[in-house]
Every structure is written in C-alpha cells, then in structure tokens.
C-alpha atoms as a PDB file:
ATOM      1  CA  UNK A   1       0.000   0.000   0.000  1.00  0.00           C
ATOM      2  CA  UNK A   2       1.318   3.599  -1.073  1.00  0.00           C
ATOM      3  CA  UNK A   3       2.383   5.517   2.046  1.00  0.00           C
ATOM      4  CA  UNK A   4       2.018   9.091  -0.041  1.00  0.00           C
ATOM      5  CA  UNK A   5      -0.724  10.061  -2.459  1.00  0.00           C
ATOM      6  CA  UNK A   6      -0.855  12.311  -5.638  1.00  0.00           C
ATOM      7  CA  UNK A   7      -0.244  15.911  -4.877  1.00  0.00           C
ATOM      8  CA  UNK A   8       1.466  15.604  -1.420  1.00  0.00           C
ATOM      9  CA  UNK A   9       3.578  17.618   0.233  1.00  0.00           C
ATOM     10  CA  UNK A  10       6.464  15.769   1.540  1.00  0.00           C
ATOM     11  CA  UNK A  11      10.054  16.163   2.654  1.00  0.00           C
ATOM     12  CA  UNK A  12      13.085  13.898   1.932  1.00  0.00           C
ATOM     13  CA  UNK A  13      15.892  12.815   3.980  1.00  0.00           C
ATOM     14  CA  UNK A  14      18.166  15.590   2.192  1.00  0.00           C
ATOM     15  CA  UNK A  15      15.735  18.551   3.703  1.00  0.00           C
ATOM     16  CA  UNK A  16      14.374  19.180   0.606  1.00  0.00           C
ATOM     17  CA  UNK A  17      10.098  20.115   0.398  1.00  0.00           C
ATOM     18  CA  UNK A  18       8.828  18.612  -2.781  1.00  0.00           C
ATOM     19  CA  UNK A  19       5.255  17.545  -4.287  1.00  0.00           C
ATOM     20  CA  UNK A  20       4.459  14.060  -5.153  1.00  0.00           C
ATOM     21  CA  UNK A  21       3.576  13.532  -8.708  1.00  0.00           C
ATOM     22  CA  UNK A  22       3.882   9.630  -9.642  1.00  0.00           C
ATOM     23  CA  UNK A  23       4.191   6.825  -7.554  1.00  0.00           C
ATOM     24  CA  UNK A  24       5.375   3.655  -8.725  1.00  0.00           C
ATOM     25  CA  UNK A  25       7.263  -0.143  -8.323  1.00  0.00           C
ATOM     26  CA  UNK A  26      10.318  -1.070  -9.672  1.00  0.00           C
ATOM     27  CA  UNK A  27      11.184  -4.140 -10.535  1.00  0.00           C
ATOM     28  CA  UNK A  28      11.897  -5.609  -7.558  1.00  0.00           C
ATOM     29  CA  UNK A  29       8.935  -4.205  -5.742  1.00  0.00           C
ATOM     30  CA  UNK A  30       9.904  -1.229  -4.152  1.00  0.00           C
ATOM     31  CA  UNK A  31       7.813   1.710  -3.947  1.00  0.00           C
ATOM     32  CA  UNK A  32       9.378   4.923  -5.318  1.00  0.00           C
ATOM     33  CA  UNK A  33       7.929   8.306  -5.932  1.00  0.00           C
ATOM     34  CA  UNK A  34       8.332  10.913  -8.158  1.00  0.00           C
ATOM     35  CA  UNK A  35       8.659  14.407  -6.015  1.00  0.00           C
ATOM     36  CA  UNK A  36       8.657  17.929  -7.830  1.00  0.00           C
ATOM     37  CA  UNK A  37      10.668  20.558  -6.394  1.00  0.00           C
ATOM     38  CA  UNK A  38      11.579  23.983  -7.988  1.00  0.00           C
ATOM     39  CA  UNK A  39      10.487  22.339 -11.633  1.00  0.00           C
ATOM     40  CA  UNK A  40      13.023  19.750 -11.278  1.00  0.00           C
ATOM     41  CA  UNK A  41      11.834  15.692 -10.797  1.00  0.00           C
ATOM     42  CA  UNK A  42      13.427  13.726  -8.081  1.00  0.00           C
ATOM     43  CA  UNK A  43      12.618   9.900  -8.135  1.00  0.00           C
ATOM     44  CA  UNK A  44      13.686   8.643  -4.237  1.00  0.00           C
ATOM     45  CA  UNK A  45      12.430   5.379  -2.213  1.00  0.00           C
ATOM     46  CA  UNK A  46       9.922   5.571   0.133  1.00  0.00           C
ATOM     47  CA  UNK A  47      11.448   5.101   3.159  1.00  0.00           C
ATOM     48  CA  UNK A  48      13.483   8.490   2.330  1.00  0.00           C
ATOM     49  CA  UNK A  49      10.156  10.332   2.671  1.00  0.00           C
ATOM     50  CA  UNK A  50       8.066  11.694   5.388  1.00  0.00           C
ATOM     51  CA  UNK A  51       4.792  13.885   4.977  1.00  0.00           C
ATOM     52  CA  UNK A  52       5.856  17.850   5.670  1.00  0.00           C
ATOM     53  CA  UNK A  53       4.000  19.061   8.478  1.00  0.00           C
ATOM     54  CA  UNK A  54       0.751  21.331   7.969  1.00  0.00           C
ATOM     55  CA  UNK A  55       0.698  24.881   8.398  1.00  0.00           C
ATOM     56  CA  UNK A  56      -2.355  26.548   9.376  1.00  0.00           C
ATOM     57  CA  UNK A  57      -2.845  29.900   8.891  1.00  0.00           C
ATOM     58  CA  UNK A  58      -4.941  32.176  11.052  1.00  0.00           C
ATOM     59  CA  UNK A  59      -7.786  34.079  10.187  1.00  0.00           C
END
C-alpha cells in the first residue's frame, strides 16, 4: 500500500520540500515516488520520505 498520495507535500531525507507527482514499483517491488521541487523531478524510495508538516494559517 502507497504511504504518499498524488499531490502531497512531503520532505526527503536531504531537507528538501517537494510535491508528489507519480508513484510507482520497480522491478523488484519497491515503492518509489516521483517528487517535484523547484520544476526539477526527483525519483527517491519511500522510506526516504516523510509527509511535511501542515501549516495553518490564522484568520
């Protein structure tokens, strides 16, 4: 089961905020995800994800 979902925002293990725009397998099963940042496409494991935290803004 994906961990991430079209169109969020997540950070990688290199401290770089990107959006998700394709998740797939590779061969051997692993789940990868395609994560725009600045215009430029990086395609990193899973495991070197986790969701960026919300910010609410105040009326």
């Amino acid at each position: 089961m994906k961990k991430f979902a079209l169109g969020d925002v997540v950070n990688s293990d290199k401290g770089r905020r990107g959006v998700v725009r394709a998740a797939y397998r590779s061969k051997e099963g692993q789940q990868f995800y395609a994560v725009e940042k600045d215009g430029a496409m990086d395609h990193l494991e899973e495991h070197r994800l986790t969701p960026a935290p919300r910010v609410e803004l105040a009326a």
